[in-house]
C-alpha atoms as a PDB file:
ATOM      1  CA  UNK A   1     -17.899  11.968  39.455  1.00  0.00           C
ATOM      2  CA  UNK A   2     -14.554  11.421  38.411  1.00  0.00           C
ATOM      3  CA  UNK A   3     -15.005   7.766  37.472  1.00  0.00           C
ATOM      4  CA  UNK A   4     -17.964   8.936  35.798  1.00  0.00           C
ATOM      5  CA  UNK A   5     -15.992  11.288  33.426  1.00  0.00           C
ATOM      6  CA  UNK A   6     -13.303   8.843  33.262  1.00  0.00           C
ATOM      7  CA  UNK A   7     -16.007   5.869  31.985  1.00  0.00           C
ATOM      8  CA  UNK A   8     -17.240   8.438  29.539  1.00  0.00           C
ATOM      9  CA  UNK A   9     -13.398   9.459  27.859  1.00  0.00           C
ATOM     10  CA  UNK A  10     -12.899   5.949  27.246  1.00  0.00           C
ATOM     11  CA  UNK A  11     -15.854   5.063  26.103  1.00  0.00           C
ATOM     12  CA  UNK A  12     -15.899   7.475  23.406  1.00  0.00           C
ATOM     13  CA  UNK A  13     -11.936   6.732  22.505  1.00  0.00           C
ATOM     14  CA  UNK A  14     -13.194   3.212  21.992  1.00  0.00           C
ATOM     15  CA  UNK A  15     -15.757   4.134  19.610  1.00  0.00           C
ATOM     16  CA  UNK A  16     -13.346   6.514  17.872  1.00  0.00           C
ATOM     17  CA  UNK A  17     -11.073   3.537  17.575  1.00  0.00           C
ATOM     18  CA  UNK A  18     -13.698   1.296  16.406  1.00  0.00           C
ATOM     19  CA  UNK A  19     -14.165   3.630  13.200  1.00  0.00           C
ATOM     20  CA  UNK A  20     -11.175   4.314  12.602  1.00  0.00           C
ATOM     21  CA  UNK A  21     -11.064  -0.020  12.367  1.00  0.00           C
ATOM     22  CA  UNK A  22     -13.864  -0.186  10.274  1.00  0.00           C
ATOM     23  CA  UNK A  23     -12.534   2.772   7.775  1.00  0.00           C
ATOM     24  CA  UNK A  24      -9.539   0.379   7.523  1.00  0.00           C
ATOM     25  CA  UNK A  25     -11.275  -2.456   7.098  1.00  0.00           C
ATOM     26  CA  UNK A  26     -13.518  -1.070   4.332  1.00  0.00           C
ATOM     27  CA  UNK A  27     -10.154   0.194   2.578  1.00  0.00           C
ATOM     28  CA  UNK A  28      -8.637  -3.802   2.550  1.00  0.00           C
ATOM     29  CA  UNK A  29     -12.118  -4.911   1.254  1.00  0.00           C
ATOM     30  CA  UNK A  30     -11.593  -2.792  -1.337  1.00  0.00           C
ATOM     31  CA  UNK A  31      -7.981  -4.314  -2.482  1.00  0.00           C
ATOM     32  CA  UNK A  32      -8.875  -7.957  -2.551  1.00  0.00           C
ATOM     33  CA  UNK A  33      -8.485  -9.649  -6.032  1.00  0.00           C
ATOM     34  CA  UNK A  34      -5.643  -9.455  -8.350  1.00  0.00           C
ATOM     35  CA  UNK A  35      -4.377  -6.291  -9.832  1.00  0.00           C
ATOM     36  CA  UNK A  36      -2.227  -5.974 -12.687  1.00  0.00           C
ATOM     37  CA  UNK A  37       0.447  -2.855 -13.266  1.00  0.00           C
ATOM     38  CA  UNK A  38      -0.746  -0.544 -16.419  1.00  0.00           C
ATOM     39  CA  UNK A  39       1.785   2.353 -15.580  1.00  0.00           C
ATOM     40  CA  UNK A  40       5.282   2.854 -13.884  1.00  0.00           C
ATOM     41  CA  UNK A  41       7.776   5.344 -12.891  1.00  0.00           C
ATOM     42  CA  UNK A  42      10.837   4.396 -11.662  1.00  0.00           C
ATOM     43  CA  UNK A  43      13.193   7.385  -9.958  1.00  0.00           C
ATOM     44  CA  UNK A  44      11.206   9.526 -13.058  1.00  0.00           C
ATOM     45  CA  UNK A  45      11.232   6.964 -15.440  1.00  0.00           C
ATOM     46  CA  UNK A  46       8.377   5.453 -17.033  1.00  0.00           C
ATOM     47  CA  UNK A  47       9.455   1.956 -17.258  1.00  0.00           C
ATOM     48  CA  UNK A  48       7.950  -0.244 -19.064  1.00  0.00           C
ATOM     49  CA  UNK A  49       4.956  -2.755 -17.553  1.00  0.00           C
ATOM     50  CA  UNK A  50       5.661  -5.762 -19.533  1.00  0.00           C
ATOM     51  CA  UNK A  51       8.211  -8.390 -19.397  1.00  0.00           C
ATOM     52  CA  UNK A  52      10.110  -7.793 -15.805  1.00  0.00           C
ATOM     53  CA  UNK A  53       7.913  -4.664 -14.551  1.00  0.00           C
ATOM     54  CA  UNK A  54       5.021  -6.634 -15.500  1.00  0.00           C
ATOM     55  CA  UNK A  55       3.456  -6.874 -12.182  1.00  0.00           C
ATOM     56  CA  UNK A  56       0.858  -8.525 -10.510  1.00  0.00           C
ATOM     57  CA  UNK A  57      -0.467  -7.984  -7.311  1.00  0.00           C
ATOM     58  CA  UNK A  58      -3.088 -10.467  -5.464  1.00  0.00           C
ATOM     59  CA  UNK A  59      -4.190  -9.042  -2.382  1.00  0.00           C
ATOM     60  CA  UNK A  60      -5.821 -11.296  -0.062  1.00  0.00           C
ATOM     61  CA  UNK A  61      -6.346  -9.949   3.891  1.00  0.00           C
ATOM     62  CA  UNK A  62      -3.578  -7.682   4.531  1.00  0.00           C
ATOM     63  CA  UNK A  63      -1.435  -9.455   2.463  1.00  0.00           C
ATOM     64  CA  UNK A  64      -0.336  -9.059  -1.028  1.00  0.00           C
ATOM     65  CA  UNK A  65       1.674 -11.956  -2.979  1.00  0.00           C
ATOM     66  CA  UNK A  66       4.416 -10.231  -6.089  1.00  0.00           C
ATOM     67  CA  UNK A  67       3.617 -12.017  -9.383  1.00  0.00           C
ATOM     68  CA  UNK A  68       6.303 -11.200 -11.950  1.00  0.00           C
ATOM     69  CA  UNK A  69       9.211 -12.106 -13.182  1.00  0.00           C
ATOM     70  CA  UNK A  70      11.532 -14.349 -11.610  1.00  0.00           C
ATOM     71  CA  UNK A  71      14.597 -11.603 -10.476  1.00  0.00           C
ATOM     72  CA  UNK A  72      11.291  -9.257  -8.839  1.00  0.00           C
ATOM     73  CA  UNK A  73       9.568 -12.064  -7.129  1.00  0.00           C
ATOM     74  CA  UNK A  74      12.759 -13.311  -5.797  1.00  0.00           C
ATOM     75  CA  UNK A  75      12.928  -9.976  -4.233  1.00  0.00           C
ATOM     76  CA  UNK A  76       9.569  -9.328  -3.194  1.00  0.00           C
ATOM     77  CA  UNK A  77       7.169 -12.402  -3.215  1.00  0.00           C
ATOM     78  CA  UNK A  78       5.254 -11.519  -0.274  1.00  0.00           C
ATOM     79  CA  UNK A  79       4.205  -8.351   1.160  1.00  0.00           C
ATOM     80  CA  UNK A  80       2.255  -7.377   4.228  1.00  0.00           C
ATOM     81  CA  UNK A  81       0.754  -4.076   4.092  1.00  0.00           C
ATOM     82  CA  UNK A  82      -0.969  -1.671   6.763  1.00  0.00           C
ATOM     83  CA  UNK A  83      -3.562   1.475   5.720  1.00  0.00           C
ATOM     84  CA  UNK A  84      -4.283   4.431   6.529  1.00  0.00           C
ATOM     85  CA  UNK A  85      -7.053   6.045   5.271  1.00  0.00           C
ATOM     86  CA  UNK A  86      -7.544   9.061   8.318  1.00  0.00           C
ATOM     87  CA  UNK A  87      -4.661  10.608   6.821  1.00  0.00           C
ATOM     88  CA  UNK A  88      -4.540  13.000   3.452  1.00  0.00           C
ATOM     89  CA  UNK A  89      -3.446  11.374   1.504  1.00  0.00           C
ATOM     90  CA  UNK A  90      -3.731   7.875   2.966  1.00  0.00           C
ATOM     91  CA  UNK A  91      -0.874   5.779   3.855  1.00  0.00           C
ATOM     92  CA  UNK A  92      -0.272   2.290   3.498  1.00  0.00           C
ATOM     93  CA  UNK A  93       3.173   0.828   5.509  1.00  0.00           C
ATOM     94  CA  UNK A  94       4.813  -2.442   3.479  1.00  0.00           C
ATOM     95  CA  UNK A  95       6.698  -4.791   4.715  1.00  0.00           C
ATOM     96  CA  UNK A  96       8.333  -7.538   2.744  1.00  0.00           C
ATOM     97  CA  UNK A  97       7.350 -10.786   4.280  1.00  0.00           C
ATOM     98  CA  UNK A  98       8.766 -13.130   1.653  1.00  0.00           C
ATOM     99  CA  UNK A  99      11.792 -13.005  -0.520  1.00  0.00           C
ATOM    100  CA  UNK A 100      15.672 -11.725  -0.622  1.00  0.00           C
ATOM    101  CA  UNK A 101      14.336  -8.220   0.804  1.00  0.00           C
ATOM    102  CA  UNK A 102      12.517  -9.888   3.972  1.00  0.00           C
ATOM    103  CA  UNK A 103      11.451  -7.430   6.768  1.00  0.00           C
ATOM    104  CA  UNK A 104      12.668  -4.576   4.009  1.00  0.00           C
ATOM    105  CA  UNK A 105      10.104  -1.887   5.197  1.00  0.00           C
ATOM    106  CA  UNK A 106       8.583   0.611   2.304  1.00  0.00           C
ATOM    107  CA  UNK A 107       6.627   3.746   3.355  1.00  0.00           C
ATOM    108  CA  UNK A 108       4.022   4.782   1.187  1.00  0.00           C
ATOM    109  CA  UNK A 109       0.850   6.970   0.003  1.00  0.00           C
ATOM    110  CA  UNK A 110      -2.312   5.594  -1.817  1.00  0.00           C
ATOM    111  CA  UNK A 111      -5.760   6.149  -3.681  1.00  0.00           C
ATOM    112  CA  UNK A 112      -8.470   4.260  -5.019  1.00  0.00           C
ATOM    113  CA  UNK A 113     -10.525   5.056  -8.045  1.00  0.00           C
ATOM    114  CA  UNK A 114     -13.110   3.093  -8.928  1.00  0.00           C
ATOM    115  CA  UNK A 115     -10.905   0.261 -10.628  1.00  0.00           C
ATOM    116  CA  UNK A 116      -7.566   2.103 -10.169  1.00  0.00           C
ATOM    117  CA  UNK A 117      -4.997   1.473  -7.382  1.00  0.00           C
ATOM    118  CA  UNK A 118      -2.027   3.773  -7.686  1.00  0.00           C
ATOM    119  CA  UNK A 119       0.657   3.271  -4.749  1.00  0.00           C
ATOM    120  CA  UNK A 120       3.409   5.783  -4.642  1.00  0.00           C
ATOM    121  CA  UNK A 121       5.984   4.965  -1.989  1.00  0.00           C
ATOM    122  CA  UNK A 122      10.267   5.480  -1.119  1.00  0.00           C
ATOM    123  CA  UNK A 123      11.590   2.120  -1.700  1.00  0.00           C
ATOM    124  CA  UNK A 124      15.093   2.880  -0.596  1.00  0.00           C
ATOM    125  CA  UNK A 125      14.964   5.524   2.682  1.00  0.00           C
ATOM    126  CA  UNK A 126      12.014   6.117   5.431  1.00  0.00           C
ATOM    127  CA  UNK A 127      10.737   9.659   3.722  1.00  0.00           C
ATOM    128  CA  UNK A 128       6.915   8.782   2.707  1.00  0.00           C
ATOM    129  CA  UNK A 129       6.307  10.716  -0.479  1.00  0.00           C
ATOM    130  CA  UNK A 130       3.575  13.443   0.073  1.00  0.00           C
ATOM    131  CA  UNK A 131       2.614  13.384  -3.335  1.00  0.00           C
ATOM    132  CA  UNK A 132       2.314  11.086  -6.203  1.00  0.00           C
ATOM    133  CA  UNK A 133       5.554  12.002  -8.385  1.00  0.00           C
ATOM    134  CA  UNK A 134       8.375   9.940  -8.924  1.00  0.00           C
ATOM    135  CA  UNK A 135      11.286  12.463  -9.557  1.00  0.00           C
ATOM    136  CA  UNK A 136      14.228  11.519 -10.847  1.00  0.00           C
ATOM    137  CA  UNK A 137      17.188  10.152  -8.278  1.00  0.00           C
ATOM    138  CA  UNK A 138      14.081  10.123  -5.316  1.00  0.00           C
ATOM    139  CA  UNK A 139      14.407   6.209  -4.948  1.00  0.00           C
ATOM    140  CA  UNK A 140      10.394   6.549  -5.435  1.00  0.00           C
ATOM    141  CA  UNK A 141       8.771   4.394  -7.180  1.00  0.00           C
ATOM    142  CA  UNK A 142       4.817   5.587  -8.521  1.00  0.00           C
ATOM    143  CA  UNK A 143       2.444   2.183 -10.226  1.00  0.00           C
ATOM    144  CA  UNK A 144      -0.955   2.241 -11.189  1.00  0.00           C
ATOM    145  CA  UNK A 145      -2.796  -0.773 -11.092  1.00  0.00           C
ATOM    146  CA  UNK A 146      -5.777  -1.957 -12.705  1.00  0.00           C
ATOM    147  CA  UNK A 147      -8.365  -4.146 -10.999  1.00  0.00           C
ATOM    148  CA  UNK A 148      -8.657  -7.879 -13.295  1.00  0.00           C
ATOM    149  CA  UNK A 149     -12.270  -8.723 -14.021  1.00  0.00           C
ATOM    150  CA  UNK A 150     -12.895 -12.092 -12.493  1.00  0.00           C
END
């Protein structure tokens, strides 16, 4: 009998784990394509998204390559990123995989709206942001992103 209940638990952790994969899963389908910045705040300053905070995002699998200018894609040209979406609000975990910040990690918070990405994470410190402000002296970073027609 105690097998029995045993079998059973795991069973239904595997399942649990198995939507909790397909949740993410649906979340990264939902990134692919390029993005391109229309707002951001910088330690709460609205910078502007032209020129060097022009940004460009191509997500492809969990990966996401930086297209900018040259000083922020030296910096950050590739960037592996994990989701969250169990969590209120969801989380997404970068790490820089390519460029002069290599294996810098970033903790973050996310949405999607329809076409709109906005990521709001600590770029300089391990304290996710719980909401999406960027207050001044925080080290947070906030960027909406719009999703490029193909």
């Amino acid at each position: 009998m105690r097998t029995f209940a045993l079998l059973l638990l795991s069973t239904s952790l595997v399942g649990a784990d198995d939507k909790a994969d397909d949740a993410v899963k649906k979340e990264v389908a939902k990134l692919q394509g390029a993005w391109t910045t229309i707002s951001l705040r910088w330690n709460g300053k609205d910078m502007p998204t032209d020129g060097k905070f022009g940004i460009q995002f191509v997500f492809k699998n969990d990966q996401a390559t930086v297209k900018s200018s040259e000083a922020v894609e030296k910096e950050y040209a590739k960037i592996t990123f994990k989701l969250d979406p169990s969590t209120n609000p969801p989380v997404v975990d970068l790490v820089v995989s390519s460029g002069i910040q290599k294996d810098a990690k970033i903790e973050g918070i996310y949405k999607i709206k329809d076409d709109e990405l906005t990521i709001c994470a600590k770029v300089f410190g391990m304290d996710r942001p719980t909401e999406f402000d960027s207050p001044e002296g925080a080290s947070i970073v906030l960027i909406v992103l719009k999703r490029e027609k193909k």
